[in-house]
N, C-alpha and C. Protein backbone atom coordinates (compact mmCIF):
# COMPACT_ATOMS: atom_id res chain seq x y z
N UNK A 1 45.35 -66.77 -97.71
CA UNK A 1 44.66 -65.82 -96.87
C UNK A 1 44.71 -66.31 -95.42
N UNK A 2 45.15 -65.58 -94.68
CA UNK A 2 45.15 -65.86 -93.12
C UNK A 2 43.99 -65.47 -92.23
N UNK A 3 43.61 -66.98 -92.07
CA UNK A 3 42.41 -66.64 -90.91
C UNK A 3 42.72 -65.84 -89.62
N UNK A 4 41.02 -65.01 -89.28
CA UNK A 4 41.77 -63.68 -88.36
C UNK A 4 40.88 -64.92 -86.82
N UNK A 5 41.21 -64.41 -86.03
CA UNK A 5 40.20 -65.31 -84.49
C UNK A 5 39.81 -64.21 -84.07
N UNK A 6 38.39 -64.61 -83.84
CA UNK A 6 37.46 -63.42 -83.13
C UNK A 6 38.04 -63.07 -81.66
N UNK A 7 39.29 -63.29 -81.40
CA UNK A 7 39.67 -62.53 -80.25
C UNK A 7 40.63 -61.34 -80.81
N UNK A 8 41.18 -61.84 -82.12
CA UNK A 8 41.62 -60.20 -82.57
C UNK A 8 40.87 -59.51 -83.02
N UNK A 9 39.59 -59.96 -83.71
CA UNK A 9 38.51 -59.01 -84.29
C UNK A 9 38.06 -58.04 -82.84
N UNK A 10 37.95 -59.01 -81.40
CA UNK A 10 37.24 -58.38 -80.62
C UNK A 10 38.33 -57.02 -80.05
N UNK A 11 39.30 -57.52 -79.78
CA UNK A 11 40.38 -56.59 -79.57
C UNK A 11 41.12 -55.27 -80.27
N UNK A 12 40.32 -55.04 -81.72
CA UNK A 12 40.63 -54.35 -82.72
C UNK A 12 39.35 -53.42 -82.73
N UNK A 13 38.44 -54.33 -82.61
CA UNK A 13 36.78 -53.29 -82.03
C UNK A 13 37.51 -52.28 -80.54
N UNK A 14 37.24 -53.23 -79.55
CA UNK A 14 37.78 -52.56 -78.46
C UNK A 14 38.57 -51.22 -78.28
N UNK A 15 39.77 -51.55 -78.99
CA UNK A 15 40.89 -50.38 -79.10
C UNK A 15 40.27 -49.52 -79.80
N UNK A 16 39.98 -49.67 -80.76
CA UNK A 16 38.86 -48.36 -81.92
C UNK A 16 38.34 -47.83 -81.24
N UNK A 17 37.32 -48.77 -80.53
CA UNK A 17 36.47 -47.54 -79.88
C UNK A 17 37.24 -46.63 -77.98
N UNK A 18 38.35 -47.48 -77.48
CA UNK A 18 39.10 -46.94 -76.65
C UNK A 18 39.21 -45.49 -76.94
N UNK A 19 39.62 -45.57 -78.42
CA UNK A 19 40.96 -44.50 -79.17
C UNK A 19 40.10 -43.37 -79.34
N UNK A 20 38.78 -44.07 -79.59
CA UNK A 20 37.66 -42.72 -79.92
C UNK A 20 37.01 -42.22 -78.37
N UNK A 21 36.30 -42.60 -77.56
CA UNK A 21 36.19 -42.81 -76.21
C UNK A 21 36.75 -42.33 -75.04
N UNK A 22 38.05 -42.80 -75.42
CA UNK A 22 38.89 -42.71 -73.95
C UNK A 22 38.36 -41.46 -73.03
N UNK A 23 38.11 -41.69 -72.05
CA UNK A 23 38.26 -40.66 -71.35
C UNK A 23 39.84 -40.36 -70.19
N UNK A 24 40.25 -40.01 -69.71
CA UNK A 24 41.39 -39.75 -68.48
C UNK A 24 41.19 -40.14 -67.62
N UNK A 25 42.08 -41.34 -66.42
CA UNK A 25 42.06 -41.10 -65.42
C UNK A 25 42.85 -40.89 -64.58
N UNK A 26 42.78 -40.56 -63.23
CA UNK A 26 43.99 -40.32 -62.41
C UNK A 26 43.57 -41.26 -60.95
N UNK A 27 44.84 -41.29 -60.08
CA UNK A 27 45.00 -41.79 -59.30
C UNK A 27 44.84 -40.86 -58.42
N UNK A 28 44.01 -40.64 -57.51
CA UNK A 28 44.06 -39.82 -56.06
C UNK A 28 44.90 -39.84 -55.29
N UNK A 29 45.81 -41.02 -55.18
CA UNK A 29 46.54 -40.88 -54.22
C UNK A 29 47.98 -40.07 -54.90
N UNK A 30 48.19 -40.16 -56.07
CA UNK A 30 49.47 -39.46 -56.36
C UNK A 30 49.19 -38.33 -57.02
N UNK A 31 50.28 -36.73 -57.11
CA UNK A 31 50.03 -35.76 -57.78
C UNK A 31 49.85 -36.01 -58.67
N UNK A 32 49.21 -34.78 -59.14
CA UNK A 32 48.54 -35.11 -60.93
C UNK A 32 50.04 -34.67 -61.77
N UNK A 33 51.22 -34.54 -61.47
CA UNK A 33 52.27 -35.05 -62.42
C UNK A 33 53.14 -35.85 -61.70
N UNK A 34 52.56 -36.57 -61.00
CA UNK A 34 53.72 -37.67 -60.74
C UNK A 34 53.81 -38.91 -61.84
N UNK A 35 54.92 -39.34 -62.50
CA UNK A 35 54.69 -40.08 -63.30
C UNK A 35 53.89 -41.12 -63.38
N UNK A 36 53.58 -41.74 -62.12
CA UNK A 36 52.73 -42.89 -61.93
C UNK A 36 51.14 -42.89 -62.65
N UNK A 37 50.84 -41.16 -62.92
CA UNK A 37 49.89 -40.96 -63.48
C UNK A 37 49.81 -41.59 -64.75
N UNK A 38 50.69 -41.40 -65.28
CA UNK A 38 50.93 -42.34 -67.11
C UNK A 38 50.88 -43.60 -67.08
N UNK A 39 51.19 -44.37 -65.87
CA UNK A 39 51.29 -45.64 -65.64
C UNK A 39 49.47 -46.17 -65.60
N UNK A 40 49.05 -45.52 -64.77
CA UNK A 40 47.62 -45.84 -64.66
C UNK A 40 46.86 -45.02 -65.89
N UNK A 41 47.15 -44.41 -66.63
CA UNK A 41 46.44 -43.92 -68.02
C UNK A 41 46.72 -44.98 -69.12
N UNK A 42 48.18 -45.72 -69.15
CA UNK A 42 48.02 -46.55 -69.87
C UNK A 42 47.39 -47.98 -69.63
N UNK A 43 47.61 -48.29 -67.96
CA UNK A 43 46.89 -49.67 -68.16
C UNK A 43 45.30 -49.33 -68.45
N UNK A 44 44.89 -48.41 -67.98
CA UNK A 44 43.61 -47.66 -68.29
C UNK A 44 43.04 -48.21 -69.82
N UNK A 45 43.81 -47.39 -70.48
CA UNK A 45 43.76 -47.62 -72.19
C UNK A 45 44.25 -49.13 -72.37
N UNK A 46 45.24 -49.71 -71.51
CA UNK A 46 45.00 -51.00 -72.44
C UNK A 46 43.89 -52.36 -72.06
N UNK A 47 43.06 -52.00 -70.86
CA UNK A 47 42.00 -53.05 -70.73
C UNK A 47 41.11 -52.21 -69.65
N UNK A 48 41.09 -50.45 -69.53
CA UNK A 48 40.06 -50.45 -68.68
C UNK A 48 40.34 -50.12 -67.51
N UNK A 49 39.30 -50.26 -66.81
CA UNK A 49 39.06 -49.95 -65.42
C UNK A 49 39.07 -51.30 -64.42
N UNK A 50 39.10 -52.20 -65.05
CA UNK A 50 39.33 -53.60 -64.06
C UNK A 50 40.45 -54.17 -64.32
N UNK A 51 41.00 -53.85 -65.46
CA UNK A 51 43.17 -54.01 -65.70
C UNK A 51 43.88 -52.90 -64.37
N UNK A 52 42.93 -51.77 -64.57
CA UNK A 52 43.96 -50.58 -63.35
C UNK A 52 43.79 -51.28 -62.18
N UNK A 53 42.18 -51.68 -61.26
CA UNK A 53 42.26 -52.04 -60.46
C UNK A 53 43.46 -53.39 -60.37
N UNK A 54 42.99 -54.38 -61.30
CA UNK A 54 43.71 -55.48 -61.02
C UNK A 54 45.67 -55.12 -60.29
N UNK A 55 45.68 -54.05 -61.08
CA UNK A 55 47.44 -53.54 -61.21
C UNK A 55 46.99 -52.65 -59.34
N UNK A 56 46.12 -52.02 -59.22
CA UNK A 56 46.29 -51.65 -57.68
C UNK A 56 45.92 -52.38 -56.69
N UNK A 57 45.53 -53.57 -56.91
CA UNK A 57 45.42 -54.41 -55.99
C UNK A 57 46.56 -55.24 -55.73
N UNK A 58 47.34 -55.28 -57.01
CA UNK A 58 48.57 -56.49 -56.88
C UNK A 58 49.46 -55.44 -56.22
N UNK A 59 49.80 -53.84 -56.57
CA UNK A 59 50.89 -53.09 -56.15
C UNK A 59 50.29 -51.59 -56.02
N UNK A 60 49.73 -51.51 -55.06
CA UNK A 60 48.76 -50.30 -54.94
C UNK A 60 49.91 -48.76 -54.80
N UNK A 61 51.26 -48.83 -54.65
CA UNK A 61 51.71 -47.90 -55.03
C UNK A 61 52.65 -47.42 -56.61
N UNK A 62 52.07 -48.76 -56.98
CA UNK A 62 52.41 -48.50 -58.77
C UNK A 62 54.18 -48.64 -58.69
N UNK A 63 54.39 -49.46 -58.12
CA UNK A 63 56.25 -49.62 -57.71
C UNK A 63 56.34 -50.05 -58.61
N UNK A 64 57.69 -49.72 -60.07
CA UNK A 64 58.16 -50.37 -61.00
C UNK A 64 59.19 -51.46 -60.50
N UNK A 65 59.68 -51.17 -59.39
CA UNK A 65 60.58 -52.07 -59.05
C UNK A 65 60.80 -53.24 -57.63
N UNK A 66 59.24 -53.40 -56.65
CA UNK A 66 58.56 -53.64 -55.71
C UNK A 66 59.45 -55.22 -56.57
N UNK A 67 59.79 -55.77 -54.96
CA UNK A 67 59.68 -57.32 -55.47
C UNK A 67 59.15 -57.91 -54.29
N UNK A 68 58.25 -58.92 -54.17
CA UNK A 68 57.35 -59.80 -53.18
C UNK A 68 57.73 -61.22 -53.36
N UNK A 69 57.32 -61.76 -52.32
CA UNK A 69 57.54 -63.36 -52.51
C UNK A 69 58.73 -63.97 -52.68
N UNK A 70 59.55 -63.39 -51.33
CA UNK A 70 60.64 -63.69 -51.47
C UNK A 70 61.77 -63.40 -52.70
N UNK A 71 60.93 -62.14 -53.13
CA UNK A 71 62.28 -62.00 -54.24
C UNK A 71 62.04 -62.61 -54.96
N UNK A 72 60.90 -63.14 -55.38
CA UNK A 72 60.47 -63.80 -56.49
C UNK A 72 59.44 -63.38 -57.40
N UNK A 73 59.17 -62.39 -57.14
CA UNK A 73 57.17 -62.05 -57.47
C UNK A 73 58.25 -60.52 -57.90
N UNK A 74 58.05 -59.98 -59.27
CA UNK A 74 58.62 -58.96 -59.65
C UNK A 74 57.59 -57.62 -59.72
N UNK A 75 58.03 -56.46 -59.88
CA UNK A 75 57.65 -55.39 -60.27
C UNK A 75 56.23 -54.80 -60.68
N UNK A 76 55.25 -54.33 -61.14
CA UNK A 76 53.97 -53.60 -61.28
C UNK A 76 53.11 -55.09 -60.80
N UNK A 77 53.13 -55.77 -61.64
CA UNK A 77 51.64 -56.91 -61.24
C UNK A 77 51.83 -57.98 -60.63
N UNK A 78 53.63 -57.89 -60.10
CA UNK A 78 53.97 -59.06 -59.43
C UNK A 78 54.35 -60.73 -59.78
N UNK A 79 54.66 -60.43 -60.83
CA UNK A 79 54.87 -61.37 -62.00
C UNK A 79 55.85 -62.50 -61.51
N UNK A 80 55.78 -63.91 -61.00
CA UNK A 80 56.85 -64.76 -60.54
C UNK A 80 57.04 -65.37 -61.16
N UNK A 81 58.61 -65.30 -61.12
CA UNK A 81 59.65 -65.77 -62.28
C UNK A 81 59.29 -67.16 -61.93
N UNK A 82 59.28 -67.95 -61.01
CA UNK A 82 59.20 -69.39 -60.80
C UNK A 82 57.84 -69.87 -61.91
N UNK A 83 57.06 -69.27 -62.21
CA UNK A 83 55.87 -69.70 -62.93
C UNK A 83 55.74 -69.18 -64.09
N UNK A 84 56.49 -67.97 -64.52
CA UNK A 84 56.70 -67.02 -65.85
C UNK A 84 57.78 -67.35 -66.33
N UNK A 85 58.58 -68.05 -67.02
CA UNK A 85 59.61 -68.37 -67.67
C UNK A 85 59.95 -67.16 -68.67
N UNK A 86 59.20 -66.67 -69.53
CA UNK A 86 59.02 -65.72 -70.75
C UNK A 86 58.90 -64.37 -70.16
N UNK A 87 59.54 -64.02 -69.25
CA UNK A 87 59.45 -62.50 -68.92
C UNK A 87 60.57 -61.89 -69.33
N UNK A 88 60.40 -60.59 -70.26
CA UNK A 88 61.38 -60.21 -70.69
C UNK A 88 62.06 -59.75 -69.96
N UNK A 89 63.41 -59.05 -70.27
CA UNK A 89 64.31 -58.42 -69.86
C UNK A 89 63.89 -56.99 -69.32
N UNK A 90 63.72 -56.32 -70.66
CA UNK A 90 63.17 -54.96 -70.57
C UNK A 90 61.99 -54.88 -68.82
N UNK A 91 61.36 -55.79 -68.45
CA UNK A 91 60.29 -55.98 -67.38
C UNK A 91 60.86 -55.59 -66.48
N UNK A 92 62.43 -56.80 -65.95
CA UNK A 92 63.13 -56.63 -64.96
C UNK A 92 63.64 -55.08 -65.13
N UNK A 93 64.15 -54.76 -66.06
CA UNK A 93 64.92 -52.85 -65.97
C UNK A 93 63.73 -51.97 -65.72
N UNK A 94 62.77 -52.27 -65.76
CA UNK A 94 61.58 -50.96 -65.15
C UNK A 94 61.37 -50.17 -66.25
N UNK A 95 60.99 -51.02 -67.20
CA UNK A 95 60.00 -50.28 -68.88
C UNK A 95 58.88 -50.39 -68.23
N UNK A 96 58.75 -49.34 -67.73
CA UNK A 96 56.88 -49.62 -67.74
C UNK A 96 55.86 -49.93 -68.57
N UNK A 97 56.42 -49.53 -69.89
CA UNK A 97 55.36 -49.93 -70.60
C UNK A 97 55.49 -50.99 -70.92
N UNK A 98 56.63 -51.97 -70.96
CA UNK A 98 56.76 -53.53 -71.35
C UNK A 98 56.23 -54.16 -70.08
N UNK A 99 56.19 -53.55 -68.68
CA UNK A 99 55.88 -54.31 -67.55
C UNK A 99 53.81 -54.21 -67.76
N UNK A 100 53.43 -53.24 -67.90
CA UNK A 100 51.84 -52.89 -68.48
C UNK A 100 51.47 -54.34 -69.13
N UNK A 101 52.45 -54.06 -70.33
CA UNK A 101 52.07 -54.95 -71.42
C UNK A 101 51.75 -56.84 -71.14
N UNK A 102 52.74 -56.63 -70.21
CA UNK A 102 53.64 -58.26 -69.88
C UNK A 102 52.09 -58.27 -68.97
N UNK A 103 51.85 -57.70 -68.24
CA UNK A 103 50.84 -58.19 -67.41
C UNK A 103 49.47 -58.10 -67.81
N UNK A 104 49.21 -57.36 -69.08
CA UNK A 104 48.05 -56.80 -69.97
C UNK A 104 47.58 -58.44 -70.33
N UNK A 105 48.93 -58.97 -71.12
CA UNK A 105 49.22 -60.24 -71.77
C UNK A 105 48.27 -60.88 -70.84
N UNK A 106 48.97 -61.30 -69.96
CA UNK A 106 49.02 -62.61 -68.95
C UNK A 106 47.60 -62.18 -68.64
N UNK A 107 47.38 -61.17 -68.08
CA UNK A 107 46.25 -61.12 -67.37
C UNK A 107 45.08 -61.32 -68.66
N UNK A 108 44.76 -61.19 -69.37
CA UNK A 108 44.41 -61.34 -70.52
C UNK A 108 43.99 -63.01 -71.16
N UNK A 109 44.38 -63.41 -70.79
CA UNK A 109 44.81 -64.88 -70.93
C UNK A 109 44.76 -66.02 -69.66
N UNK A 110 43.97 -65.37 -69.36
CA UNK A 110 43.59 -66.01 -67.57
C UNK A 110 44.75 -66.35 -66.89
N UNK A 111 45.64 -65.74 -66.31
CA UNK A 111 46.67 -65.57 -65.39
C UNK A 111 46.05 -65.56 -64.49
N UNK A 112 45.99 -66.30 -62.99
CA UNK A 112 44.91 -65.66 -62.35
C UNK A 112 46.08 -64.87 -61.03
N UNK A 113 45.40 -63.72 -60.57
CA UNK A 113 46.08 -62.56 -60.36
C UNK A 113 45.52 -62.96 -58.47
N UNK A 114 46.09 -63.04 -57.71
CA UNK A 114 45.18 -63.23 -56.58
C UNK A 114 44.72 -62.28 -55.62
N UNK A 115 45.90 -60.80 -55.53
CA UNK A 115 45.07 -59.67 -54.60
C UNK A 115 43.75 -59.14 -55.21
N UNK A 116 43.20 -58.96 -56.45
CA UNK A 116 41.87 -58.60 -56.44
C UNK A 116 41.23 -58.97 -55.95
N UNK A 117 40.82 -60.79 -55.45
CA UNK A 117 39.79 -61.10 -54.89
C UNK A 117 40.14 -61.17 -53.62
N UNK A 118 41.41 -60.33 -52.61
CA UNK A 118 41.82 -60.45 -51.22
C UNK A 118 40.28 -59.56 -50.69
N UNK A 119 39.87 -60.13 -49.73
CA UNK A 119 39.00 -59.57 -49.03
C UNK A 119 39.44 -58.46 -48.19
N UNK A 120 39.44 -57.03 -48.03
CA UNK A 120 39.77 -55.35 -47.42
C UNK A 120 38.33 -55.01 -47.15
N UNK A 121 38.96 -54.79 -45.35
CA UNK A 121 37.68 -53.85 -45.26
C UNK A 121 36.25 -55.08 -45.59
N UNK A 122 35.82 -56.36 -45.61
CA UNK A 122 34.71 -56.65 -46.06
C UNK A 122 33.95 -56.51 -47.06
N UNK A 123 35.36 -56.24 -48.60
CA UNK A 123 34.91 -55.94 -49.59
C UNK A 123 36.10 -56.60 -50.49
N UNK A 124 35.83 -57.36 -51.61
CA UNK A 124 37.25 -57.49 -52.33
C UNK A 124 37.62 -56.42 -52.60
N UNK A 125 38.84 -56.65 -52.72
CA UNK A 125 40.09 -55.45 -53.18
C UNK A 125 39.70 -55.22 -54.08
N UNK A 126 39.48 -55.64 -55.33
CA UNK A 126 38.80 -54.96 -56.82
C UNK A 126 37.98 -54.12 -56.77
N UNK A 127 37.04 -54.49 -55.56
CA UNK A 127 36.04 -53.55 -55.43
C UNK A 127 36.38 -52.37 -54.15
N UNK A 128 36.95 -52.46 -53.43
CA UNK A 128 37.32 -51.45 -51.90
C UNK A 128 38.51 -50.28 -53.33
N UNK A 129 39.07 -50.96 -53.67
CA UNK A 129 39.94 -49.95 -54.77
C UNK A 129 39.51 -48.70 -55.57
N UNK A 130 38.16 -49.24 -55.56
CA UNK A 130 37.27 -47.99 -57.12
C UNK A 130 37.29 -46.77 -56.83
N UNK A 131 37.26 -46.55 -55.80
CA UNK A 131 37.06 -44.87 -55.23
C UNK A 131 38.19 -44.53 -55.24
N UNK A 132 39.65 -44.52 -55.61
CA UNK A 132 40.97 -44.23 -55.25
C UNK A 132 41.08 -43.32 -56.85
N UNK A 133 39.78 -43.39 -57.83
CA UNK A 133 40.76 -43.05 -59.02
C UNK A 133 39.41 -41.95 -59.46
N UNK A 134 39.66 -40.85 -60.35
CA UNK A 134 38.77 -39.95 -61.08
C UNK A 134 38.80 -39.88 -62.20
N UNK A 135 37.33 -40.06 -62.85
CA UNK A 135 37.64 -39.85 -64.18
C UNK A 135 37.54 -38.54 -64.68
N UNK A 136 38.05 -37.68 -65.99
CA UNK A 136 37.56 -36.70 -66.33
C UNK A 136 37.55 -36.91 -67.81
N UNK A 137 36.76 -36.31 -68.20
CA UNK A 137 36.33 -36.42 -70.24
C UNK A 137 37.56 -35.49 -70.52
């Protein structure tokens, strides 16, 4: 019998009640069918409202293919290859949903992410960000 760790028990609660729950959100700054909308519905669904911010603070125009840091710092959450060895392939080609995931992971796992806590405006970015998005049931 394989022992389960209360971080998958907690993560299996979580999603359940996501799946039942969820409500929609959107991004204000882009049309309501620009694809970027799916991008922020899924990081949405996969950790929330402080996974989206985290992802608009690192790349506030949701660029699948944005590279920073000298060409080193890749795509949605800015992921640098110099410190990420294990980044897939699929990340670099602009799967969004493997780039979500890859940073769902990491961030998940105390990656620590550094534009959320950039100070904007006299407010961290995590927090100056919140008003950019709407929810609807």
């Amino acid at each position: 019998m394989q022992a389960i760790e209360i971080t998958d028990v907690w993560d299996v609660l979580v999603r359940t009640w996501t799946e039942y729950y969820w409500v929609k959100i959107t991004h204000d700054g882009f049309n309501y069918n620009d694809p970027k909308q799916k991008y922020v519905q899924y990081a949405y669904k996969l950790w929330w409202f402080e996974f989206v911010r985290m992802i608009e603070c690192e790349n506030g125009n949701w660029d699948l293919f944005a590279k920073w840091d000298g060409g080193d710092a890749y795509w949605l959450c800015q992921m640098n290859k110099r410190y990420h060895k294990d980044i897939p392939q699929a990340y670099y080609d602009g799967v969004w949903q493997v780039q979500l995931e890859y940073c769902y992971q990491k961030w998940r796992w105390w990656t620590k992410f550094y534009w959320p806590s950039r100070i904007v405006k006299w407010v961290k970015c995590s927090e100056y960000v919140k008003d950019r998005f709407t929810f609807v049931e």
